[in-house]
PDB file of N, CA and C in Angstrom:
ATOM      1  N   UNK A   1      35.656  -5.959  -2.071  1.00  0.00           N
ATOM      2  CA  UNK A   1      34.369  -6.594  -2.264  1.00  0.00           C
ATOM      3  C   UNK A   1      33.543  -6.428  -0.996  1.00  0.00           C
ATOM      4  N   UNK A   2      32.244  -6.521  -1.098  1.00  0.00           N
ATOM      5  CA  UNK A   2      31.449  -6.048  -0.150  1.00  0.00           C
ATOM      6  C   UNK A   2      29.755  -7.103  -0.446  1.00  0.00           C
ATOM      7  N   UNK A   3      29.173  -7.361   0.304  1.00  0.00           N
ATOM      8  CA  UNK A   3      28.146  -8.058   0.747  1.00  0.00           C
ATOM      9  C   UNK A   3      26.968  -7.199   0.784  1.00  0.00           C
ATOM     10  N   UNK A   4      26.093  -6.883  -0.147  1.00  0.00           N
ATOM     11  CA  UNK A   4      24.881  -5.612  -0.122  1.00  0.00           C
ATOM     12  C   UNK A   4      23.716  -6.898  -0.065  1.00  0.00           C
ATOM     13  N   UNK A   5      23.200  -6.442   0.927  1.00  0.00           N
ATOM     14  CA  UNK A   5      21.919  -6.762   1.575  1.00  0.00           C
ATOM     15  C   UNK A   5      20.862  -5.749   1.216  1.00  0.00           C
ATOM     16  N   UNK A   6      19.420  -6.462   0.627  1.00  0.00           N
ATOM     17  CA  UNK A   6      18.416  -5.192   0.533  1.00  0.00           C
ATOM     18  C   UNK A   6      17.202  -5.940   0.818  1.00  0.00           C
ATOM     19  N   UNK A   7      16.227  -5.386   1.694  1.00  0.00           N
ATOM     20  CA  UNK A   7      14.754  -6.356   2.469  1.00  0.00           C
ATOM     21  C   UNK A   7      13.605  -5.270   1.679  1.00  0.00           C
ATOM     22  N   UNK A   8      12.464  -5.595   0.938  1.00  0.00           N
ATOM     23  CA  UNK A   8      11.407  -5.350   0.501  1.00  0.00           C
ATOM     24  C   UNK A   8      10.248  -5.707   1.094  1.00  0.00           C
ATOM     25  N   UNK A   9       9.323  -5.243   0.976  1.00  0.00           N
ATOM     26  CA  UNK A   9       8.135  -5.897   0.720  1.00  0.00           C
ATOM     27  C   UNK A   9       7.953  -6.415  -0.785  1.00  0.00           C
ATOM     28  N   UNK A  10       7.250  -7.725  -0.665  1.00  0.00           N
ATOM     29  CA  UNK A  10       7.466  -8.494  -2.186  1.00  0.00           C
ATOM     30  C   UNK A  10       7.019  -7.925  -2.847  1.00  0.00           C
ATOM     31  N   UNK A  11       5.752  -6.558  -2.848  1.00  0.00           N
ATOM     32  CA  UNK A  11       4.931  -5.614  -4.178  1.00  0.00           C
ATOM     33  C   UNK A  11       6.362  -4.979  -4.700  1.00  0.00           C
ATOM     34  N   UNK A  12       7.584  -4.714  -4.307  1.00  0.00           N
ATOM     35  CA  UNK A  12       8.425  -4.008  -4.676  1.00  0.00           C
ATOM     36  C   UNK A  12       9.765  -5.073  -5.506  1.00  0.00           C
ATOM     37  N   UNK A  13       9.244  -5.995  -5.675  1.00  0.00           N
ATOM     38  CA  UNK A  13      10.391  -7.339  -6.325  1.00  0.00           C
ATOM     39  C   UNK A  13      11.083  -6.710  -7.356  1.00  0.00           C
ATOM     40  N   UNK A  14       9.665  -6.251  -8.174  1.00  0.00           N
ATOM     41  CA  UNK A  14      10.137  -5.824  -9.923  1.00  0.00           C
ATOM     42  C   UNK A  14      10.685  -4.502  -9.951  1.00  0.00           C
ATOM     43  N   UNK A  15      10.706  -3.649  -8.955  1.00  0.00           N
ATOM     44  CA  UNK A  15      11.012  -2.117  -8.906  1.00  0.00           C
ATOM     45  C   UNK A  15      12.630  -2.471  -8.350  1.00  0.00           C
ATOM     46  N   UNK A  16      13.097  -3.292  -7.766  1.00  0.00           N
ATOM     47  CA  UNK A  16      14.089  -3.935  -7.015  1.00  0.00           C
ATOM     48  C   UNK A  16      14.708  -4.216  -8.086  1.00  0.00           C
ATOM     49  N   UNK A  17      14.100  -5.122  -8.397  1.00  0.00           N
ATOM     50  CA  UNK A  17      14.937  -5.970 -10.195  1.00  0.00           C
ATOM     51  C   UNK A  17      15.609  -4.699 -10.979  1.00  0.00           C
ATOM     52  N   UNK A  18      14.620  -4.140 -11.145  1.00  0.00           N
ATOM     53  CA  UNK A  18      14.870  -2.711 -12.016  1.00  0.00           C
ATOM     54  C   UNK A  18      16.289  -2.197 -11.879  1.00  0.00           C
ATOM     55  N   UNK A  19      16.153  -1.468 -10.521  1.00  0.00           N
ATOM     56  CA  UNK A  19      17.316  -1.011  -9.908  1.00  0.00           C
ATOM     57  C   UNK A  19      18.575  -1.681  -9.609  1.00  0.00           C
ATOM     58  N   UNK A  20      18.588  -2.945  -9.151  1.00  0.00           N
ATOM     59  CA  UNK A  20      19.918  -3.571  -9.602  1.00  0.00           C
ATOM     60  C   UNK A  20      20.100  -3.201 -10.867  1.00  0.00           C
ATOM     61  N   UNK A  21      19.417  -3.644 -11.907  1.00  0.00           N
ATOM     62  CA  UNK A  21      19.944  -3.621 -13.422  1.00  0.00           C
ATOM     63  C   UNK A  21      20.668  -2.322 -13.794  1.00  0.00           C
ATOM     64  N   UNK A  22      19.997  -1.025 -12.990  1.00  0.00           N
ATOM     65  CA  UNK A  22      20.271   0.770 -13.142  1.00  0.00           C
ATOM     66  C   UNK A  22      21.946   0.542 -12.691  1.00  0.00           C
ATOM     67  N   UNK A  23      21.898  -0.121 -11.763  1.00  0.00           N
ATOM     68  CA  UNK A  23      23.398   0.217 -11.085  1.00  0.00           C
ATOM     69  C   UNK A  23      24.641  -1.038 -11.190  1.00  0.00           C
ATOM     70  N   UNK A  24      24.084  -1.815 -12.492  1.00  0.00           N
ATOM     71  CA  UNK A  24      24.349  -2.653 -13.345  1.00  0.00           C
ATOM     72  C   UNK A  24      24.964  -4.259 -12.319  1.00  0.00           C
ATOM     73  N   UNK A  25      23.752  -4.298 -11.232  1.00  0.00           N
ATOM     74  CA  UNK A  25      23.911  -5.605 -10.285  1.00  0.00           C
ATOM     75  C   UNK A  25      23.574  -6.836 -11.486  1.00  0.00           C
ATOM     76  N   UNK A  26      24.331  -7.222 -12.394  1.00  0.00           N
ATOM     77  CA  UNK A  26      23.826  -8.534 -12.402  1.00  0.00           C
ATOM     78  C   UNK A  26      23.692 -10.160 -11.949  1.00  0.00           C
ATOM     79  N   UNK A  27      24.371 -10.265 -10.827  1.00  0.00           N
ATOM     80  CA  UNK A  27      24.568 -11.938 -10.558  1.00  0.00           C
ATOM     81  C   UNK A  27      24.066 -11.218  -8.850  1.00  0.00           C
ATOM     82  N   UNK A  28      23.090 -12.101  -8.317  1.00  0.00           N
ATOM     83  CA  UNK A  28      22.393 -11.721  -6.758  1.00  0.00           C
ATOM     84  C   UNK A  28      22.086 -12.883  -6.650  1.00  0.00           C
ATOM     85  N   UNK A  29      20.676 -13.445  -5.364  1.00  0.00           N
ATOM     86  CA  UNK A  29      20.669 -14.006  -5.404  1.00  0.00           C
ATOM     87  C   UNK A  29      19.208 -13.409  -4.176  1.00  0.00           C
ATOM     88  N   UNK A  30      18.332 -14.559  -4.095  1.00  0.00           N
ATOM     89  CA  UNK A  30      16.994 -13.881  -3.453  1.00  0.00           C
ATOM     90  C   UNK A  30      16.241 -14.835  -2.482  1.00  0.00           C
ATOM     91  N   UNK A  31      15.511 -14.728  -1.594  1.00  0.00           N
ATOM     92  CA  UNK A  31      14.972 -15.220  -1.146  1.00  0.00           C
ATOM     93  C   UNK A  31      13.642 -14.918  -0.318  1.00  0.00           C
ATOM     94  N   UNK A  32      12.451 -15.635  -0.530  1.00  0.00           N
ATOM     95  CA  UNK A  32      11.668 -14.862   0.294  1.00  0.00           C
ATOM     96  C   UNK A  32      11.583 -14.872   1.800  1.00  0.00           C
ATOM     97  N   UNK A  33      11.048 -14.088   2.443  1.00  0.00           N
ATOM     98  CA  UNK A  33      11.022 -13.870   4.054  1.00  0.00           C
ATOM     99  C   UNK A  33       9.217 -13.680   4.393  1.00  0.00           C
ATOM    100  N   UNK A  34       9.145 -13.438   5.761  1.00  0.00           N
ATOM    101  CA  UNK A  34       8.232 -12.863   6.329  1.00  0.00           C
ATOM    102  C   UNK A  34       8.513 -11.862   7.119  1.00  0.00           C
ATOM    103  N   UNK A  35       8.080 -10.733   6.690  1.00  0.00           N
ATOM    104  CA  UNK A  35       8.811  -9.968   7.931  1.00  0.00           C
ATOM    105  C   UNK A  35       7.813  -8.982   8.891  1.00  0.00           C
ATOM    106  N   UNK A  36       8.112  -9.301   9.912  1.00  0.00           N
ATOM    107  CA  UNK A  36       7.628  -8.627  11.114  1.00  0.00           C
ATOM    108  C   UNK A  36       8.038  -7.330  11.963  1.00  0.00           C
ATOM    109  N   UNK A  37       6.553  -6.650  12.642  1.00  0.00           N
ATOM    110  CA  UNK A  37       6.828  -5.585  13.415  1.00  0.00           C
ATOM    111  C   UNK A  37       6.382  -5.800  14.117  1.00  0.00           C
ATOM    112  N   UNK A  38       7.178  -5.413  15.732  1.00  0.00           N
ATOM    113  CA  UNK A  38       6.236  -5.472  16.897  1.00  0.00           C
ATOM    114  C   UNK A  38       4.998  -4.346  16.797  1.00  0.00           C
ATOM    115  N   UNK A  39       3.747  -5.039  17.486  1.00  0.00           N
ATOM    116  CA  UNK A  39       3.174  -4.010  17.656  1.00  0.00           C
ATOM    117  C   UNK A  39       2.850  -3.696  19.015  1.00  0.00           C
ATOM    118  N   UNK A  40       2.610  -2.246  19.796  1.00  0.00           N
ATOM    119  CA  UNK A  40       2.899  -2.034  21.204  1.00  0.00           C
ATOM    120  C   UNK A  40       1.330  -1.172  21.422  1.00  0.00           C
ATOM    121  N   UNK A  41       0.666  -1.261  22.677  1.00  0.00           N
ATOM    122  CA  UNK A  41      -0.018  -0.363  22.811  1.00  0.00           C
ATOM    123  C   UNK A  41      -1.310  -0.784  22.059  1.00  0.00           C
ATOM    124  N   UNK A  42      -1.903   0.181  22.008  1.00  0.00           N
ATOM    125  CA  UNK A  42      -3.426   0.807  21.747  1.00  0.00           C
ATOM    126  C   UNK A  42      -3.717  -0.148  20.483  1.00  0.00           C
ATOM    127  N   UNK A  43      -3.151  -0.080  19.420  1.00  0.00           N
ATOM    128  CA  UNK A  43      -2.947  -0.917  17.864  1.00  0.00           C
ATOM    129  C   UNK A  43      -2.709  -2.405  18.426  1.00  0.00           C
ATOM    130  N   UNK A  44      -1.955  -2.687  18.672  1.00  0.00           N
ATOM    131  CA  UNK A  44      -1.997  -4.166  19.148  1.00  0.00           C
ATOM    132  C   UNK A  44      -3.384  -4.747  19.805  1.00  0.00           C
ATOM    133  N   UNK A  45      -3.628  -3.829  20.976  1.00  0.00           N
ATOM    134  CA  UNK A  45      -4.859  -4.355  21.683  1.00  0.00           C
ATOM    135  C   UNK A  45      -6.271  -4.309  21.068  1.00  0.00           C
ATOM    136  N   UNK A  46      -6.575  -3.711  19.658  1.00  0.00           N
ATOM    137  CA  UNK A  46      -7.676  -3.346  19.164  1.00  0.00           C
ATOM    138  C   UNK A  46      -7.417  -4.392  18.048  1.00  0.00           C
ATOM    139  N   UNK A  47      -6.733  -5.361  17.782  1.00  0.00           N
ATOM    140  CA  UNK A  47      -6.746  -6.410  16.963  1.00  0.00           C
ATOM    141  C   UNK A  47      -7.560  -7.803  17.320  1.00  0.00           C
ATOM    142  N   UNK A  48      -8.430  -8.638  16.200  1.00  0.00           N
ATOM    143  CA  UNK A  48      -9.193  -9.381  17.183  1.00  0.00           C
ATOM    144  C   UNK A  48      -8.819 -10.453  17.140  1.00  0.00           C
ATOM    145  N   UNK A  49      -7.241 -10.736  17.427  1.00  0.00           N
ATOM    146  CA  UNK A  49      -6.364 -12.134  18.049  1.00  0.00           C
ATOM    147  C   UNK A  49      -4.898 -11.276  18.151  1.00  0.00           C
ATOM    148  N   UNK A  50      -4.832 -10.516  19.413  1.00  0.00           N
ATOM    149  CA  UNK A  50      -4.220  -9.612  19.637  1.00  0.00           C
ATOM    150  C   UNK A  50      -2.261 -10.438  19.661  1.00  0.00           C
ATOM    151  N   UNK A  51      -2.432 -11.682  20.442  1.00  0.00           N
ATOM    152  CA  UNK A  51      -1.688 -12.335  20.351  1.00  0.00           C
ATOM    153  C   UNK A  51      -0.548 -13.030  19.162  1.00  0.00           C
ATOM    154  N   UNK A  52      -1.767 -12.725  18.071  1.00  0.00           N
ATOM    155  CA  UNK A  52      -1.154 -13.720  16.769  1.00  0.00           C
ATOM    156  C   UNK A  52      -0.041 -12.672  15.978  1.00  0.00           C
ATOM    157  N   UNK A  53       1.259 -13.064  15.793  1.00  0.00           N
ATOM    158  CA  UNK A  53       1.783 -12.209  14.882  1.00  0.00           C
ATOM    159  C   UNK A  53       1.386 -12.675  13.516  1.00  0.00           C
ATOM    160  N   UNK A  54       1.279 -11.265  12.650  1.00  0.00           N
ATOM    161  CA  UNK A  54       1.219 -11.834  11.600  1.00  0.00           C
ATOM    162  C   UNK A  54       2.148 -10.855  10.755  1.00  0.00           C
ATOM    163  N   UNK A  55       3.407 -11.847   9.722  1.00  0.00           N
ATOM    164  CA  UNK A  55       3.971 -11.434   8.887  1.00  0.00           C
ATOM    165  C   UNK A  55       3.193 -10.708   7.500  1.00  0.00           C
ATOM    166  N   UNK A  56       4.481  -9.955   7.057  1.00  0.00           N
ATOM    167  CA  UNK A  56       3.993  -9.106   5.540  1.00  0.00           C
ATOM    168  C   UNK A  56       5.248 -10.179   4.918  1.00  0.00           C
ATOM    169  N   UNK A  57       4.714 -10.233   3.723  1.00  0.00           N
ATOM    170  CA  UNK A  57       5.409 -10.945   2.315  1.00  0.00           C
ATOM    171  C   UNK A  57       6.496 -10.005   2.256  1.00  0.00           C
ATOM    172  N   UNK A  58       7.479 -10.410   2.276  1.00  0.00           N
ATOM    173  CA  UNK A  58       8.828  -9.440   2.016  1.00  0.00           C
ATOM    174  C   UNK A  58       9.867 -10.611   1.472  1.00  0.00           C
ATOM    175  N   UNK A  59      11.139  -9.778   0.523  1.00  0.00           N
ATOM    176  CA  UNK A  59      11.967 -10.337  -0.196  1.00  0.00           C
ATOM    177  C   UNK A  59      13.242  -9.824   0.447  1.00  0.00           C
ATOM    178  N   UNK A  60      14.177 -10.500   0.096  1.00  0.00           N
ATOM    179  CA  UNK A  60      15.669 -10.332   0.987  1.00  0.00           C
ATOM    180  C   UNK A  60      16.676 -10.810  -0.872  1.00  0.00           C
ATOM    181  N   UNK A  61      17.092  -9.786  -1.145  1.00  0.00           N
ATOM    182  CA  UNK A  61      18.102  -9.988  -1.888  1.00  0.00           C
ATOM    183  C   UNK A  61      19.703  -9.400  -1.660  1.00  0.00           C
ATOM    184  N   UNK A  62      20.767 -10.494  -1.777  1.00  0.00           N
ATOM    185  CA  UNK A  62      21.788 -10.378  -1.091  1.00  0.00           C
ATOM    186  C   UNK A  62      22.861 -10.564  -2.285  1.00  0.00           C
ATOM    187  N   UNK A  63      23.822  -9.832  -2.353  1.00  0.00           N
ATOM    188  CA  UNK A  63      25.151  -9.913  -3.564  1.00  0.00           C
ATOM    189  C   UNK A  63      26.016  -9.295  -3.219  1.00  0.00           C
ATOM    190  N   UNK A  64      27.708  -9.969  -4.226  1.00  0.00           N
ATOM    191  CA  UNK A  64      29.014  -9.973  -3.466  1.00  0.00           C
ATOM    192  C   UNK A  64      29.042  -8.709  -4.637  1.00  0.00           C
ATOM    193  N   UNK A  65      29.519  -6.956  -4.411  1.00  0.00           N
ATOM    194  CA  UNK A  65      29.875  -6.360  -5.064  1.00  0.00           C
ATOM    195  C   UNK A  65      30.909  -5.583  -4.954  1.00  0.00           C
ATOM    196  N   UNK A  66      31.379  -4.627  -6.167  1.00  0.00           N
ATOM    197  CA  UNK A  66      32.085  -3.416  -5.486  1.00  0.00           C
ATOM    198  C   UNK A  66      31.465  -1.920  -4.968  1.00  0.00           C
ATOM    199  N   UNK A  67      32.551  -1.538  -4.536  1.00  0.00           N
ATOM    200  CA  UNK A  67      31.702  -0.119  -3.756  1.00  0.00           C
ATOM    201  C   UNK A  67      31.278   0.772  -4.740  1.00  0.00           C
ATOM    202  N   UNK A  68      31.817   1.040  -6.049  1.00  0.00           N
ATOM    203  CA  UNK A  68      31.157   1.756  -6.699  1.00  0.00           C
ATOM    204  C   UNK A  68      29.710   1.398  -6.859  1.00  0.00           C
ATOM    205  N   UNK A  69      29.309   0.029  -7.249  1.00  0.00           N
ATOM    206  CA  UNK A  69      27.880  -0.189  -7.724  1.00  0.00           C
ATOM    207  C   UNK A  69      26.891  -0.268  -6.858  1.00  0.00           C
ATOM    208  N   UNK A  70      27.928  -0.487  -5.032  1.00  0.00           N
ATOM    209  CA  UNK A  70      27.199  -0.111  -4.447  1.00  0.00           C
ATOM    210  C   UNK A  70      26.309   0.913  -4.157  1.00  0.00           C
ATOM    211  N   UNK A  71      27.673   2.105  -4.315  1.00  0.00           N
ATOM    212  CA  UNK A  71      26.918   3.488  -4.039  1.00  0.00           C
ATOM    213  C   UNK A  71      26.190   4.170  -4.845  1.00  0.00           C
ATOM    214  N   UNK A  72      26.319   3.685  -6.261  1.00  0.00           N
ATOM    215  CA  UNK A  72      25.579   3.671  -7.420  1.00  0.00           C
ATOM    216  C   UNK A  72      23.635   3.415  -6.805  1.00  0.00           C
ATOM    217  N   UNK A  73      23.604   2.196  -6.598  1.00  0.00           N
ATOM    218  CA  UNK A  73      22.374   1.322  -5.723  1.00  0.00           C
ATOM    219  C   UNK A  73      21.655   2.174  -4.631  1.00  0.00           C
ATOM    220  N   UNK A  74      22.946   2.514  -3.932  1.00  0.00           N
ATOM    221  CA  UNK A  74      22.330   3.342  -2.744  1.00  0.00           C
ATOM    222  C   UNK A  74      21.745   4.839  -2.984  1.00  0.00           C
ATOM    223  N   UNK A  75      22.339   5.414  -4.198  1.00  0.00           N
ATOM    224  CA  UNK A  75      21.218   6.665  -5.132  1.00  0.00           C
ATOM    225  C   UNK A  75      20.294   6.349  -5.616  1.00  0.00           C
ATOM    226  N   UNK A  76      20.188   5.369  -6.465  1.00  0.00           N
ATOM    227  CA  UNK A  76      19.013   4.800  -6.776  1.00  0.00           C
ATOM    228  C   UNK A  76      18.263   4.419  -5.834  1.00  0.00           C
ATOM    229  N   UNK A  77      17.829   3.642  -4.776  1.00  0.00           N
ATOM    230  CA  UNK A  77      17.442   3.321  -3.785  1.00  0.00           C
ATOM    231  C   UNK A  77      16.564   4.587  -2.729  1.00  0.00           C
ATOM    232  N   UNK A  78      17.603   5.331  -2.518  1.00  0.00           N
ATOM    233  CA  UNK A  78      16.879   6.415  -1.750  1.00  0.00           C
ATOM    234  C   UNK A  78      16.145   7.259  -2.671  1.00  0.00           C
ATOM    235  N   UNK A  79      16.442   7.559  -4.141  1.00  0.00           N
ATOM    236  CA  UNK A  79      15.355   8.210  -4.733  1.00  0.00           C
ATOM    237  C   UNK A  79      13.949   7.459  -4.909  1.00  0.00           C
ATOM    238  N   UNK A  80      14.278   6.023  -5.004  1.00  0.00           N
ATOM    239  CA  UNK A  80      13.053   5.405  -5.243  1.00  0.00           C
ATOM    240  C   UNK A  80      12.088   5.207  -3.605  1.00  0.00           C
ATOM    241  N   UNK A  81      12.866   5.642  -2.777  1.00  0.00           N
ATOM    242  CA  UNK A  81      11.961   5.509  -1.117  1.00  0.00           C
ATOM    243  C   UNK A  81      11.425   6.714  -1.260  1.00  0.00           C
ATOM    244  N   UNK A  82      12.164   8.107  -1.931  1.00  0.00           N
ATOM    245  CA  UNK A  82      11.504   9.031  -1.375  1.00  0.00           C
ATOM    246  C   UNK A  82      10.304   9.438  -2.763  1.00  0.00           C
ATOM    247  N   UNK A  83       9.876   8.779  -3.210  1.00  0.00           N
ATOM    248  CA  UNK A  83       8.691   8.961  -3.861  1.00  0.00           C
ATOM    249  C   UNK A  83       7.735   8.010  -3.991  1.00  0.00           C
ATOM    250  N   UNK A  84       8.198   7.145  -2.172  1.00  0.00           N
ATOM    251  CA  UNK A  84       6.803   6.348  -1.808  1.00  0.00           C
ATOM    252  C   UNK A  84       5.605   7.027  -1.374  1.00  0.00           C
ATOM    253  N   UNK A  85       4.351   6.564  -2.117  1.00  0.00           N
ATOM    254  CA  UNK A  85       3.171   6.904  -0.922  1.00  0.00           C
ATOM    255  C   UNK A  85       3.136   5.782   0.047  1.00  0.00           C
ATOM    256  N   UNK A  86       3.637   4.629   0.108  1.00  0.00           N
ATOM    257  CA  UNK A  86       3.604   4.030   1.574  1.00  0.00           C
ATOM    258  C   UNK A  86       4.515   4.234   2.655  1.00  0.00           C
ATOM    259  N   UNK A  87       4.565   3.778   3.547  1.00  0.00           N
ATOM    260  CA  UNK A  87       5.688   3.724   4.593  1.00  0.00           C
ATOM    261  C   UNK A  87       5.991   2.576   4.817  1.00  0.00           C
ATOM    262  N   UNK A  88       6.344   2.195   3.504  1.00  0.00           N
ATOM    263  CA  UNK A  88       7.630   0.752   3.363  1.00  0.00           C
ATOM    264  C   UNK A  88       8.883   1.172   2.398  1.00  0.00           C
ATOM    265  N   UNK A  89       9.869   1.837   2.901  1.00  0.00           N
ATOM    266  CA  UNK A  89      10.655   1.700   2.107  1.00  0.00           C
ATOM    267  C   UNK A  89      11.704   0.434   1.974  1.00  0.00           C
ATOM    268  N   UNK A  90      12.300   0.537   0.943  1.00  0.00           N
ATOM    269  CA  UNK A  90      13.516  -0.843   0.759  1.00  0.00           C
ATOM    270  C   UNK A  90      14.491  -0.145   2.022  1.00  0.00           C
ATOM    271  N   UNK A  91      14.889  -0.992   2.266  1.00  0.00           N
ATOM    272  CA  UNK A  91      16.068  -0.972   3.161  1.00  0.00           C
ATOM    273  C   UNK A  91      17.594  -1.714   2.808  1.00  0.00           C
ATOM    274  N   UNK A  92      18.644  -0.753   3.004  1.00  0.00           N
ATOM    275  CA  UNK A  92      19.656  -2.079   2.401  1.00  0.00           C
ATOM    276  C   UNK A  92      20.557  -1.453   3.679  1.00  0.00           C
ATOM    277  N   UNK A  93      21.585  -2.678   3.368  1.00  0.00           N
ATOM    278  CA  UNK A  93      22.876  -2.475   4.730  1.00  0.00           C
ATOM    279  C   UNK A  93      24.597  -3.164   3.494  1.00  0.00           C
ATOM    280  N   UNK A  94      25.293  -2.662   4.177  1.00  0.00           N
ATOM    281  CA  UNK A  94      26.320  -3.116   3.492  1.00  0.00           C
ATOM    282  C   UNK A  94      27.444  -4.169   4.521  1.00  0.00           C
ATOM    283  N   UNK A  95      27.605  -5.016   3.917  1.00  0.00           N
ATOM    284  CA  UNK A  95      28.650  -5.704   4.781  1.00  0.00           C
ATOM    285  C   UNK A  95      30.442  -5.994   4.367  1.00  0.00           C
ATOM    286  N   UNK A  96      31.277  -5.352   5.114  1.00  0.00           N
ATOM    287  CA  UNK A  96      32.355  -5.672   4.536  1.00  0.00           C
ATOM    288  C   UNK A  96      32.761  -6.880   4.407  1.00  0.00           C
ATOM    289  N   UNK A  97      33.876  -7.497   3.413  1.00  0.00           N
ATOM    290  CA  UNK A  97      33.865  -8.946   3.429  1.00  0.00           C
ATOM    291  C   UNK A  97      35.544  -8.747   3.861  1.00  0.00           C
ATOM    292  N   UNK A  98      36.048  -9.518   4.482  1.00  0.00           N
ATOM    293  CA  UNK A  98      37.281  -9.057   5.205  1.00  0.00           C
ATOM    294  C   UNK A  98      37.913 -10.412   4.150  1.00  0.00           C
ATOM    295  N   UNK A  99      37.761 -12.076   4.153  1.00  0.00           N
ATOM    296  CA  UNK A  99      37.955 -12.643   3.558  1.00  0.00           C
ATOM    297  C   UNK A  99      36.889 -13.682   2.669  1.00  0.00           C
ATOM    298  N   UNK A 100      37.610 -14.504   1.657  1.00  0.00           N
ATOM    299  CA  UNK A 100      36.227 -15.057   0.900  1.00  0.00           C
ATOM    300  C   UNK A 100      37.093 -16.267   0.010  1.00  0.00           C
ATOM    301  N   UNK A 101      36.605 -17.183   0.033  1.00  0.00           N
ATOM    302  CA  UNK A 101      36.722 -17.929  -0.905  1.00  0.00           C
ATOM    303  C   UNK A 101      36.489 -18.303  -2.266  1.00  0.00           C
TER     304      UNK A 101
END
């Protein structure tokens, strides 16, 4: 068993939903975030409250699976980044679960 972590921007919830279902995730569990980038340089300083961070709406969905449906997820996943026109793709990470209750 394994711990799959995946961070969105929230426009991507239902394309997310989707794809669990493709790689037959059904029991997860979700939460929303804010998520942040530093900004450095030239872009930062041409903002007019250069100081203020400001978050993007992003989603964090997290579930206990096996490695097949993982890697199942993780095809699906990278085909669906590489036919973004933005430069937000989903991101996921995998965590081993060593023990669990």
């Amino acid at each position: 068993m394994k711990l799959l972590i995946v961070t969105a921007v929230s426009e991507y919830q239902e394309a997310i939903l989707k794809l669990f279902k493709k790689a037959n995730i059904e029991a997860f569990s979700t939460s929303e975030i804010d998520g942040f980038k530093q900004n450095h340089g030239l872009i930062a300083m041409q903002s007019w409250f250069p100081t203020a961070n400001s978050g993007n709406e992003s989603v964090l969905f997290f579930t206990f699976t096996d490695e097949a449906t993982i890697d199942t997820f993780f095809e699906l996943g990278y085909e669906f980044n590489q036919n973004l026109e933005t430069n937000n793709p989903i991101r996921a990470v995998v965590v081993p679960i060593e023990r669990s209750l």
